[in-house]
C-alpha atoms as a PDB file:
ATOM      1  CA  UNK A   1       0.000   0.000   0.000  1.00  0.00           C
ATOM      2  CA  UNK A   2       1.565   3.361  -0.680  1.00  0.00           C
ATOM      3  CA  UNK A   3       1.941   5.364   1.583  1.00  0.00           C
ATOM      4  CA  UNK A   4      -0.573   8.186   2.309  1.00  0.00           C
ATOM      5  CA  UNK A   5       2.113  11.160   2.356  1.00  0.00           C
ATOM      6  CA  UNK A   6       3.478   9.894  -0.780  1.00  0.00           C
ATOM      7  CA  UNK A   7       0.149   9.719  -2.140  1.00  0.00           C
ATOM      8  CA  UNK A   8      -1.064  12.891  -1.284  1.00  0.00           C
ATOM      9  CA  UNK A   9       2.115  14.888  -2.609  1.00  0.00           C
ATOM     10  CA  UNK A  10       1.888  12.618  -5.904  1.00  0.00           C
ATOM     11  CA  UNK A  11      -1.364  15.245  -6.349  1.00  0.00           C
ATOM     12  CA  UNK A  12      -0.598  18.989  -6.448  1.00  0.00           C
ATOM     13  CA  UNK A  13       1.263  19.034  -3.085  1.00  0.00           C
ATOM     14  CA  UNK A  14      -0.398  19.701   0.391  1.00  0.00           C
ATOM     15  CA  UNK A  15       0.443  23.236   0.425  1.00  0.00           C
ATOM     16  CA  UNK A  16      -3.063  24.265   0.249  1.00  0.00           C
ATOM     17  CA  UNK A  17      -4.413  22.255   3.290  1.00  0.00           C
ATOM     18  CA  UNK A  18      -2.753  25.219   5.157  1.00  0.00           C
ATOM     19  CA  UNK A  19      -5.469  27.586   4.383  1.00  0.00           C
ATOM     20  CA  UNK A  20      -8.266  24.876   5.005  1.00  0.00           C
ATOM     21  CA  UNK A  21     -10.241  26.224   7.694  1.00  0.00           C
ATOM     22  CA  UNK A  22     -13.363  23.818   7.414  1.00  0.00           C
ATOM     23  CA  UNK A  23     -13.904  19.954   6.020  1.00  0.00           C
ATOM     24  CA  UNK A  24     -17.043  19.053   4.237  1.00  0.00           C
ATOM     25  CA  UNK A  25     -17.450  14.856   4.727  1.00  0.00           C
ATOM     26  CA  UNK A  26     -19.080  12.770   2.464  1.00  0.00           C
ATOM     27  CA  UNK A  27     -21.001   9.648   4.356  1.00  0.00           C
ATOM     28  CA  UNK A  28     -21.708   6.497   2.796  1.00  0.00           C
ATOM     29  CA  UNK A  29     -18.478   5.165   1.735  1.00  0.00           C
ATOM     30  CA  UNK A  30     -16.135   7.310   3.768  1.00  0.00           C
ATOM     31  CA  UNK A  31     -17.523   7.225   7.352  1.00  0.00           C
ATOM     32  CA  UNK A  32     -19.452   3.856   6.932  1.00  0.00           C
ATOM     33  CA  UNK A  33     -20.320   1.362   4.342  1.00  0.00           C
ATOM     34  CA  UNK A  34     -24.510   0.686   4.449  1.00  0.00           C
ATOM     35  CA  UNK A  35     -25.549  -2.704   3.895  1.00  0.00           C
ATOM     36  CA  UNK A  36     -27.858  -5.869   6.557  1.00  0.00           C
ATOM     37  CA  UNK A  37     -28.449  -4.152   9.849  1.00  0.00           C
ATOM     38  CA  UNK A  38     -27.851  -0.573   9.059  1.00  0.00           C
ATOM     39  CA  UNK A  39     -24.139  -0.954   7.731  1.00  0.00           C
ATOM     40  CA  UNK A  40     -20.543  -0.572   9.743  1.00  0.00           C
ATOM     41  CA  UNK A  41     -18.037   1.660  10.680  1.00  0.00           C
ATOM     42  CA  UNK A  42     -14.919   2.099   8.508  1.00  0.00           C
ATOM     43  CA  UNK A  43     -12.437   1.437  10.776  1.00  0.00           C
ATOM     44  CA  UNK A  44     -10.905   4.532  12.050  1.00  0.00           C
ATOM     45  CA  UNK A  45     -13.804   7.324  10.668  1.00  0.00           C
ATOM     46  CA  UNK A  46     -15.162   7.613  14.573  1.00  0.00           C
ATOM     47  CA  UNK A  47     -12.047   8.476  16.117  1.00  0.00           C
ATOM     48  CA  UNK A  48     -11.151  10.721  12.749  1.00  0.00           C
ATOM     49  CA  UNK A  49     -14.603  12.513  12.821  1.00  0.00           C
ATOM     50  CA  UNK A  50     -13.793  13.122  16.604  1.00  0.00           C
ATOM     51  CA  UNK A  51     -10.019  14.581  15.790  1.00  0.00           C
ATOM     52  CA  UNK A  52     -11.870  16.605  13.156  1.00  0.00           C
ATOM     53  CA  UNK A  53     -14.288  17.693  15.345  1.00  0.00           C
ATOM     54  CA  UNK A  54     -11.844  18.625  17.842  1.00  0.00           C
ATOM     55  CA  UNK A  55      -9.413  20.444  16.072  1.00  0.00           C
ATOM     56  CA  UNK A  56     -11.275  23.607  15.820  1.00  0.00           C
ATOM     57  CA  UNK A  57     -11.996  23.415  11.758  1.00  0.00           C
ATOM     58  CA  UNK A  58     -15.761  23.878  10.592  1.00  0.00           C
ATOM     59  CA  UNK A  59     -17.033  20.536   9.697  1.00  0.00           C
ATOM     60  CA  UNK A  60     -19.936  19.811   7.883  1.00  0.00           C
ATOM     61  CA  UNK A  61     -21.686  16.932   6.593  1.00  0.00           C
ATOM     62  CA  UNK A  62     -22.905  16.129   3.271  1.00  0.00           C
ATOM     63  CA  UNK A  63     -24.605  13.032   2.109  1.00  0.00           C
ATOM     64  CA  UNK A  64     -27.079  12.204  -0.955  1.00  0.00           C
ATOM     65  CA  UNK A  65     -28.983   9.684   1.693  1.00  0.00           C
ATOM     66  CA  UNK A  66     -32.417   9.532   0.811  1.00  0.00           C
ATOM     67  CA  UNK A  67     -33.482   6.057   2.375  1.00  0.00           C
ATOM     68  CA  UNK A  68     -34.295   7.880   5.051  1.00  0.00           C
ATOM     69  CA  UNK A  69     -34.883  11.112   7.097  1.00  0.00           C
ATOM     70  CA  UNK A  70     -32.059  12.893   8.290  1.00  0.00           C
ATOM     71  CA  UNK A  71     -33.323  12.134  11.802  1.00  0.00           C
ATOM     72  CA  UNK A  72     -33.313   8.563  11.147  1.00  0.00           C
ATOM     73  CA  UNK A  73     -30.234   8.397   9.338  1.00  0.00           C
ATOM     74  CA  UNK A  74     -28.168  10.604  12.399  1.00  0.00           C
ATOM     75  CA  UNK A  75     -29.443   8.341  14.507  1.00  0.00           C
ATOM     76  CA  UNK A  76     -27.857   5.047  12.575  1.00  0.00           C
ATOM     77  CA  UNK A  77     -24.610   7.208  12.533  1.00  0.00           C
ATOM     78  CA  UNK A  78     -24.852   7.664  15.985  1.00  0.00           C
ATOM     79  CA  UNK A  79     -25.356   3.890  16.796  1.00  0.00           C
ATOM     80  CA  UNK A  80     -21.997   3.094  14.494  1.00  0.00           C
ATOM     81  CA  UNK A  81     -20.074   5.724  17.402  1.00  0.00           C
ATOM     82  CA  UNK A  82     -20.607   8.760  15.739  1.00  0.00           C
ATOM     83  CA  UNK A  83     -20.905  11.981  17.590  1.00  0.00           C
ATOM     84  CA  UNK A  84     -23.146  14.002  14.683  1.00  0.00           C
ATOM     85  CA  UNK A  85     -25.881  16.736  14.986  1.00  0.00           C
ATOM     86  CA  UNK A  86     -28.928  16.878  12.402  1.00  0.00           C
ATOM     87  CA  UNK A  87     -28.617  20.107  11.794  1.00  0.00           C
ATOM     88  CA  UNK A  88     -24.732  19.585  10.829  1.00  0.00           C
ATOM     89  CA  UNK A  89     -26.452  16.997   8.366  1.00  0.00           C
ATOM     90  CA  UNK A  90     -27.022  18.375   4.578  1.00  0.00           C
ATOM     91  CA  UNK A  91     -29.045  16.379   2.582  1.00  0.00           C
ATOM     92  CA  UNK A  92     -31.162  16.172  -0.601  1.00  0.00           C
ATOM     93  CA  UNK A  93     -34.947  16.005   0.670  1.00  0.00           C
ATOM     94  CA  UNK A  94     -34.933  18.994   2.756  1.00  0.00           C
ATOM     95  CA  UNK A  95     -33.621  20.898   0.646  1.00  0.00           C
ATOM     96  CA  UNK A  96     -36.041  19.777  -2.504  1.00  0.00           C
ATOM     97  CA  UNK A  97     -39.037  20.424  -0.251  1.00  0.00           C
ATOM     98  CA  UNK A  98     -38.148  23.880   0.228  1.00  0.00           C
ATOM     99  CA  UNK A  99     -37.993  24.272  -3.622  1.00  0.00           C
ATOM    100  CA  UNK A 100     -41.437  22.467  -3.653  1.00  0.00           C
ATOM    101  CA  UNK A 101     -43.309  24.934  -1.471  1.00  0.00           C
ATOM    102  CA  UNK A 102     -41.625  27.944  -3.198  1.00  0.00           C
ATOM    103  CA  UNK A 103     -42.508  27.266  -5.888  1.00  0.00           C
ATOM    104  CA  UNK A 104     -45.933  25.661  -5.351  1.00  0.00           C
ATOM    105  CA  UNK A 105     -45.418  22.394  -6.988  1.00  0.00           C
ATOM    106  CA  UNK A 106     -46.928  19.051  -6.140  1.00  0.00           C
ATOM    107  CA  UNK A 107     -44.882  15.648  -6.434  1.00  0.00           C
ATOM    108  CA  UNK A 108     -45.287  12.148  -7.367  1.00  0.00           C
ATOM    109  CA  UNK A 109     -42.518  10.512  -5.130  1.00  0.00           C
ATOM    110  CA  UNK A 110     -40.766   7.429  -6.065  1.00  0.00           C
ATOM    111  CA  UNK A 111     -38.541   7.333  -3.122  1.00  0.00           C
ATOM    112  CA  UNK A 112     -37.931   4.786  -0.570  1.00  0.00           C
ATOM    113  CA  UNK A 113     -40.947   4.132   2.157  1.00  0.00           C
ATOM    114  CA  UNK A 114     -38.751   5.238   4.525  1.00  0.00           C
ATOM    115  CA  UNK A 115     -38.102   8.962   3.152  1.00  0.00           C
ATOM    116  CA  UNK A 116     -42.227   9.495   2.761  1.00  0.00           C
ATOM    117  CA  UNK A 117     -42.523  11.024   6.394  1.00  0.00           C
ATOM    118  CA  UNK A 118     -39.677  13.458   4.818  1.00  0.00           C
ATOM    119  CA  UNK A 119     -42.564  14.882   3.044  1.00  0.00           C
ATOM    120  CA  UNK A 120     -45.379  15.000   5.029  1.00  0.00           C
ATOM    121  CA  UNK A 121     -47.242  18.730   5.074  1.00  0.00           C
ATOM    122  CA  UNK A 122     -46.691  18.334   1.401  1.00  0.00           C
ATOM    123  CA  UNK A 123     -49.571  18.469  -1.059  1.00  0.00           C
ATOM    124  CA  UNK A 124     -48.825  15.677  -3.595  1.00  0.00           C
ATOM    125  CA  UNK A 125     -52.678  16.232  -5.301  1.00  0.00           C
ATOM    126  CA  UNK A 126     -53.175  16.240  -8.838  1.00  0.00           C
ATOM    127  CA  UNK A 127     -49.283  16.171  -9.224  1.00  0.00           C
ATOM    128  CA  UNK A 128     -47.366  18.627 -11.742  1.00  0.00           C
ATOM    129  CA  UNK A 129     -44.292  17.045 -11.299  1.00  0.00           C
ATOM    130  CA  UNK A 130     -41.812  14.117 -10.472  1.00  0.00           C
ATOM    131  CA  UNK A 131     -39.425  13.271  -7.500  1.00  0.00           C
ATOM    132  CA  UNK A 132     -36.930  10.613  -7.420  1.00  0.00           C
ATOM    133  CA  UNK A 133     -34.730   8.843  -5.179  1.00  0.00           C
ATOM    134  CA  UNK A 134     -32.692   6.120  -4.437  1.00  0.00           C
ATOM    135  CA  UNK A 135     -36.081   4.156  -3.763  1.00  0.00           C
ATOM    136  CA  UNK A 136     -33.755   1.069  -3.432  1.00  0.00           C
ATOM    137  CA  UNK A 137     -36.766  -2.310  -4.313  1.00  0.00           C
ATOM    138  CA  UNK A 138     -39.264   0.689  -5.126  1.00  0.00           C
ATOM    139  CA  UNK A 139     -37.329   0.505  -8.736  1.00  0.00           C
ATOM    140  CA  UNK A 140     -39.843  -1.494  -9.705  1.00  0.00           C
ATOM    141  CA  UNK A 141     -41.608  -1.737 -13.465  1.00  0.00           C
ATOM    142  CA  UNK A 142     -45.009  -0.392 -11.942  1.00  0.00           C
ATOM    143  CA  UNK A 143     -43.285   2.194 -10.286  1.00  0.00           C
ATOM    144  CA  UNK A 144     -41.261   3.389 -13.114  1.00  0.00           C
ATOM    145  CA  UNK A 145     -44.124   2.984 -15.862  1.00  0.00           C
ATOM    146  CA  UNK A 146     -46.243   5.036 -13.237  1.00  0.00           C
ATOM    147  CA  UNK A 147     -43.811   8.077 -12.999  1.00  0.00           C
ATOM    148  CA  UNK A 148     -43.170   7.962 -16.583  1.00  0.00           C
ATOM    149  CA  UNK A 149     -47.121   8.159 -17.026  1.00  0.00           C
ATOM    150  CA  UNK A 150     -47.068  11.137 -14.862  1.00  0.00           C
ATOM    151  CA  UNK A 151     -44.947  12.807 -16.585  1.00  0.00           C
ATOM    152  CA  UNK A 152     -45.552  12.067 -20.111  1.00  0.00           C
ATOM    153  CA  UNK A 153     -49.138  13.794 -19.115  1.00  0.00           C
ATOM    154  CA  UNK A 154     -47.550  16.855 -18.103  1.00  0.00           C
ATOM    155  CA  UNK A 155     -47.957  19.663 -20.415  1.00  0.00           C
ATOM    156  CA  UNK A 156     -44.387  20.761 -19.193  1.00  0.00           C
ATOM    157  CA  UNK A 157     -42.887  17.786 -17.773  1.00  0.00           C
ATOM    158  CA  UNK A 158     -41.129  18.316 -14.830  1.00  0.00           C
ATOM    159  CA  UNK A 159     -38.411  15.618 -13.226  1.00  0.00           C
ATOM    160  CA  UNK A 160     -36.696  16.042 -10.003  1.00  0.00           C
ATOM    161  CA  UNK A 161     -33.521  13.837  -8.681  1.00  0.00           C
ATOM    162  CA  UNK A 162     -31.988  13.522  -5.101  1.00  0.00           C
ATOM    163  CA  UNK A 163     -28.399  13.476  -6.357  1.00  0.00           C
ATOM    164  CA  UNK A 164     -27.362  11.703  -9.749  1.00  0.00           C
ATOM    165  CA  UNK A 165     -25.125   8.840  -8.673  1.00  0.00           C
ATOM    166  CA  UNK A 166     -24.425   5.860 -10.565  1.00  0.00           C
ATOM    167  CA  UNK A 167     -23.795   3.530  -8.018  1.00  0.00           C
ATOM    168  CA  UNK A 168     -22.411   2.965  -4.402  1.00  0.00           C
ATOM    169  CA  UNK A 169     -21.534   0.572  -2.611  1.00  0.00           C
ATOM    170  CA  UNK A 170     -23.360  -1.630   0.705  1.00  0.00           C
ATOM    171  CA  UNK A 171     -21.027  -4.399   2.577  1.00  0.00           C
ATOM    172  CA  UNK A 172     -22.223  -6.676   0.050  1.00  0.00           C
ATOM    173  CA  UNK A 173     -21.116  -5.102  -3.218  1.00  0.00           C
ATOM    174  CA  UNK A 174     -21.694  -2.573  -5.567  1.00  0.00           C
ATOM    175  CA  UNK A 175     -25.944  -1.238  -6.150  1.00  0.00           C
ATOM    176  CA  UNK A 176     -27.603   1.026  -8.840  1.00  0.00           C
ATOM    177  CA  UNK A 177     -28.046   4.292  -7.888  1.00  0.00           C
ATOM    178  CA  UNK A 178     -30.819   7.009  -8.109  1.00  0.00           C
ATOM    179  CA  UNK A 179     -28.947   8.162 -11.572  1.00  0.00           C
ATOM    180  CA  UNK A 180     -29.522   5.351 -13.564  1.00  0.00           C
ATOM    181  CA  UNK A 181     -33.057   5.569 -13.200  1.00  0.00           C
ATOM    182  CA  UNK A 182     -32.869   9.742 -13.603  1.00  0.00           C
ATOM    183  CA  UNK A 183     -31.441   8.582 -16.881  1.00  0.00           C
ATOM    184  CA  UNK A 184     -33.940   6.853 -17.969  1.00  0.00           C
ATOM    185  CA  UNK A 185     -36.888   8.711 -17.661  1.00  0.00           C
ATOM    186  CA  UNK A 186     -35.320  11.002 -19.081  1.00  0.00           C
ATOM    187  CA  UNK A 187     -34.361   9.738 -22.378  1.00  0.00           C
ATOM    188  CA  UNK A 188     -38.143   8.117 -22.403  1.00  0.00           C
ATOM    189  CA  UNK A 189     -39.465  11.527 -22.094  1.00  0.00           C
ATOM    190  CA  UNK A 190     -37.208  13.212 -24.806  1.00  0.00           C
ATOM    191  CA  UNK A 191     -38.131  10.362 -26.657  1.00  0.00           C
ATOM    192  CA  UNK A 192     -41.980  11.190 -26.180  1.00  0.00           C
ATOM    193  CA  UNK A 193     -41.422  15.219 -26.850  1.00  0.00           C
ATOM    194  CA  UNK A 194     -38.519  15.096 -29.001  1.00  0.00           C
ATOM    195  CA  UNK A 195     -37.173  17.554 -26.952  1.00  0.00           C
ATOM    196  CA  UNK A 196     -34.054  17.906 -24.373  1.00  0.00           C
ATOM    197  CA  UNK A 197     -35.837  16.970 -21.062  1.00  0.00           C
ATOM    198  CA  UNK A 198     -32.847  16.846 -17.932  1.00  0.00           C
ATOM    199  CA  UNK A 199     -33.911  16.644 -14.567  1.00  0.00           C
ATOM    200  CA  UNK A 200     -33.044  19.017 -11.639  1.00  0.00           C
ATOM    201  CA  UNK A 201     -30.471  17.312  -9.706  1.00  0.00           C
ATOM    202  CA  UNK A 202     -31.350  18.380  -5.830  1.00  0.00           C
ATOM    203  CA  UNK A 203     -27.726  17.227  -3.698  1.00  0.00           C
ATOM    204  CA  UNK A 204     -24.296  16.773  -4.754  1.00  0.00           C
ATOM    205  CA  UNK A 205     -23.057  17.759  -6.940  1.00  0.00           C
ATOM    206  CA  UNK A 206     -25.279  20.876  -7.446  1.00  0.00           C
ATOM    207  CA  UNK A 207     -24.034  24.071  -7.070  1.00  0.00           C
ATOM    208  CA  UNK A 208     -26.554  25.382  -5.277  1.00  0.00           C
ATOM    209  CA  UNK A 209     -26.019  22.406  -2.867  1.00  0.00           C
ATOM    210  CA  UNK A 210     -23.060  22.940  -2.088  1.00  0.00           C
ATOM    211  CA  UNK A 211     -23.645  26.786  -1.474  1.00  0.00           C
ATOM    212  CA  UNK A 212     -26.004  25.935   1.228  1.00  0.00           C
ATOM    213  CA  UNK A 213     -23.453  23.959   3.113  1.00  0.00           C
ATOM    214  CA  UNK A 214     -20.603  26.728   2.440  1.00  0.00           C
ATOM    215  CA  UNK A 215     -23.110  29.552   3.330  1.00  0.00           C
ATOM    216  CA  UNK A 216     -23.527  27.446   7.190  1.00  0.00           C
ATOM    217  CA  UNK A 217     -20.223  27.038   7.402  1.00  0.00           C
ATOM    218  CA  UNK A 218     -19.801  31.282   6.830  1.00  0.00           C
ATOM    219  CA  UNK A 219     -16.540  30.112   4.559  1.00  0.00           C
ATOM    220  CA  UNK A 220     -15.441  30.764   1.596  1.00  0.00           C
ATOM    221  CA  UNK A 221     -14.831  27.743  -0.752  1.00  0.00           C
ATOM    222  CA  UNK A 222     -10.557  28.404  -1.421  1.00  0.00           C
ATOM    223  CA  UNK A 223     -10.962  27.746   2.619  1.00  0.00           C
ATOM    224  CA  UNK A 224     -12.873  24.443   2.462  1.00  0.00           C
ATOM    225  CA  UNK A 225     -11.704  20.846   1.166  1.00  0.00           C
ATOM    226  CA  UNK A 226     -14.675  17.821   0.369  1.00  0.00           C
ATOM    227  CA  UNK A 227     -13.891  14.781   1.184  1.00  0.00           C
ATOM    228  CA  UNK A 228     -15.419  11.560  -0.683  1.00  0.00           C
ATOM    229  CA  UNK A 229     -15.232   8.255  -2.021  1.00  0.00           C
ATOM    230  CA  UNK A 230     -17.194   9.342  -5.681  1.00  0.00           C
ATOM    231  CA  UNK A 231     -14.455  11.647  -7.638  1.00  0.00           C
ATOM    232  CA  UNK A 232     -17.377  13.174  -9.742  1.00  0.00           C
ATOM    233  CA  UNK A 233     -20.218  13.746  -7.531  1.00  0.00           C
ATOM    234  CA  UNK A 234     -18.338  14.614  -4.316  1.00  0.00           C
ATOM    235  CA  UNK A 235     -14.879  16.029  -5.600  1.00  0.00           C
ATOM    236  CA  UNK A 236     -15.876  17.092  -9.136  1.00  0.00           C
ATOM    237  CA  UNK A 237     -18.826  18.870  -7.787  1.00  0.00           C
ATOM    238  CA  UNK A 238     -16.617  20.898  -4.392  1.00  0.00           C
ATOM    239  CA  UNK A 239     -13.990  21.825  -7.120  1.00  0.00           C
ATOM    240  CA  UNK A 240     -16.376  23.406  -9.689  1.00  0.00           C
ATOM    241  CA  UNK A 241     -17.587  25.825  -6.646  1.00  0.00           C
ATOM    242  CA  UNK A 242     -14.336  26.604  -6.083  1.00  0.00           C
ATOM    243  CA  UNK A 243     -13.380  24.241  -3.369  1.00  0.00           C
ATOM    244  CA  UNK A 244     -10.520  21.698  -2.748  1.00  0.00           C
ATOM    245  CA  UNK A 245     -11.472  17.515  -3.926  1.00  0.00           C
ATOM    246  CA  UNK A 246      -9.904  15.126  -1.846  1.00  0.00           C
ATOM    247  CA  UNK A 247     -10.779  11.588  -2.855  1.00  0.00           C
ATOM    248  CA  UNK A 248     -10.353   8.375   0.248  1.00  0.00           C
ATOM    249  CA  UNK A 249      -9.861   4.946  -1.863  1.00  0.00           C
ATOM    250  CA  UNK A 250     -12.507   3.692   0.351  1.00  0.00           C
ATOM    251  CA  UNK A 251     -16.583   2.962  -0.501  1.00  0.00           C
ATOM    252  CA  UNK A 252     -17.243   3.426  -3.989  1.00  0.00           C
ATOM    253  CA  UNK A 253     -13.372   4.280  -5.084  1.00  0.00           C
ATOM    254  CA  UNK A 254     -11.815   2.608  -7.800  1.00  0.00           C
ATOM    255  CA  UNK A 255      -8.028   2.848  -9.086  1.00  0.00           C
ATOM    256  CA  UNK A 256      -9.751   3.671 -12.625  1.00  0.00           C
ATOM    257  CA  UNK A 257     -10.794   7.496 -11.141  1.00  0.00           C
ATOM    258  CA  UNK A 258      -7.234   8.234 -10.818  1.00  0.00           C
ATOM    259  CA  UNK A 259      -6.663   8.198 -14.160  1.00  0.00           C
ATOM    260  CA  UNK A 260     -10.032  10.083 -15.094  1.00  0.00           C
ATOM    261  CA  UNK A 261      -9.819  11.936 -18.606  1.00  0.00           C
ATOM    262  CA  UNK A 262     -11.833  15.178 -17.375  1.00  0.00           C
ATOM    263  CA  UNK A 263     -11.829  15.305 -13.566  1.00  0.00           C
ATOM    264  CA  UNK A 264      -9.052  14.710 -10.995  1.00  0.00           C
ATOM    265  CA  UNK A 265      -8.606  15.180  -6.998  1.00  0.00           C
ATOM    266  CA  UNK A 266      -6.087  17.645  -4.935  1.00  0.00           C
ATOM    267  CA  UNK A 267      -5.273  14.510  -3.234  1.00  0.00           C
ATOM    268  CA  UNK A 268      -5.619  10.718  -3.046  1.00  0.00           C
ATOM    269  CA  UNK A 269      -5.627   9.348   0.146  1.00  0.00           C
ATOM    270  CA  UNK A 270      -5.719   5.931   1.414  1.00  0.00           C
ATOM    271  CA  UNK A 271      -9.268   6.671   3.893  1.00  0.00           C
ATOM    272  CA  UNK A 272     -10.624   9.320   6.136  1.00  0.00           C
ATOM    273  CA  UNK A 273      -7.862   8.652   9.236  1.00  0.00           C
ATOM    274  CA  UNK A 274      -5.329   8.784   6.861  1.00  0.00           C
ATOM    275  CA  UNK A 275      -6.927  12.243   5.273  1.00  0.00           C
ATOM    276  CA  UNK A 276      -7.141  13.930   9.173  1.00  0.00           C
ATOM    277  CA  UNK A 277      -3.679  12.852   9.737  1.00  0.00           C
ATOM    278  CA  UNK A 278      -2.378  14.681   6.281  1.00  0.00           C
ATOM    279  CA  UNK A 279      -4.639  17.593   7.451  1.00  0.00           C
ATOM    280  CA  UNK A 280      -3.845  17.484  11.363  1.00  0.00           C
ATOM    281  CA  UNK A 281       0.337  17.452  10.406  1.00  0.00           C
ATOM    282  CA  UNK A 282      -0.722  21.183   8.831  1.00  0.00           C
ATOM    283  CA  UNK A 283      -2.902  22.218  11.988  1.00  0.00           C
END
């Protein structure tokens, strides 16, 4: 295994991690891996979360969960050793249903059973548009034919996605992610309208996502690193706003995204203890 200083400087040196004043973590597939019973602890992310924590640096957290509420899903955390706060916790659904109310619109969800409560207060009536998420066995051909029926009967169809990922990965391999799907309906529906139909991608790696978290953290992004295991969503997306991409080799991680034609990470390391250490030795 190389080593993690070595890897690190093999990217464009670790002279900026002295102007990092706040860390922006990724979940699934750098603090734990999900799978049976909730999913485990990496080893070493509680005692790295804590350092973090510790150290005086703004940390944030920034997941595109949406099998469940944040509630529910700090809670899991929690139970793995975590010390984490909800409202620390940035993800997807919140964030859509704020967009939903401002601009009066009325979803059909296919999301897991477990993120419904998310959206309770919501008026889902005579619907005008489509939500996704990673709705996990709700991928199923009724479901899918039903949302596409939706919004093939929308004058102006309308398609909303919690994050765009491909795939991650639970302790029993590698699943399809919300994106896949996303895909789909939308190449059915420019299909249908022989038009350019893209959905609006709510969660990482939107911009406007990303914003949110930066605007809590009351940082600018040259100050902030992101730290993940999906080089496009999570480092990709933190570098476009202007932020620092450090990729663990951990989760979802393969040695084929360090040779990416278009996108590449400040800094490889070899997980999230490894990452604190490199930014602890500059701190």
């Amino acid at each position: 295994m190389r080593s993690s200083v070595s890897s690190m400087a093999a990217g464009s040196g670790t002279e900026w991690l002295r102007s990092v004043k706040g860390v922006i973590l990724d979940m699934c597939g750098v603090l734990y891996d999900s799978g049976e019973g909730g999913g485990q602890a990496i080893p070493g992310s509680v005692e790295a979360v804590r350092r973090l924590k510790d150290s005086g640096l703004t940390v944030r957290f920034c997941t595109n969960e949406t099998q469940n509420t944040r509630e529910r899903f700090v809670q899991k955390l929690c139970v793995m050793g975590f010390d984490l706060s909800v409202s620390h916790v940035f993800s997807p659904a919140p964030a859509l249903i704020h967009t939903l109310r401002e601009r009066q619109l009325r979803p059909h969800l296919l999301v897991h059973d477990d993120l419904i409560p998310e959206f309770d207060g919501v008026d889902m009536s005579s619907p005008n548009c489509v939500v996704i998420g990673d709705a996990a066995d709700n991928f199923s051909y009724q479901n899918l034919n039903e949302a596409f029926r939706v919004l093939i009967g929308l004058e102006n169809p309308l398609l909303f996605s919690l994050g765009q990922g491909r795939y991650y990965k639970e302790t029993d391999g590698l699943k399809l992610d919300v994106g896949v799907f996303m895909k789909a309906l939308e190449h059915l529906c420019c299909v249908q309208y022989a038009c350019d139909v893209q959905a609006e991608v709510v969660g990482k790696p939107s911009a406007d996502f990303f914003q949110t978290v930066l605007r809590d953290m009351k940082l600018q992004p040259h100050e902030v690193v992101m730290i993940g295991d999906d080089l496009l969503n999570d480092v990709g997306g933190a570098q476009r706003c202007g932020m620092k991409g450090l990729q663990v080799r951990t989760g979802k991680y393969r040695p084929s995204d360090e040779r990416h034609p278009s996108v590449r990470a400040d800094a490889y390391m070899d997980d999230l203890s490894a990452a604190v250490n490199a930014i602890m030795t500059h701190h």
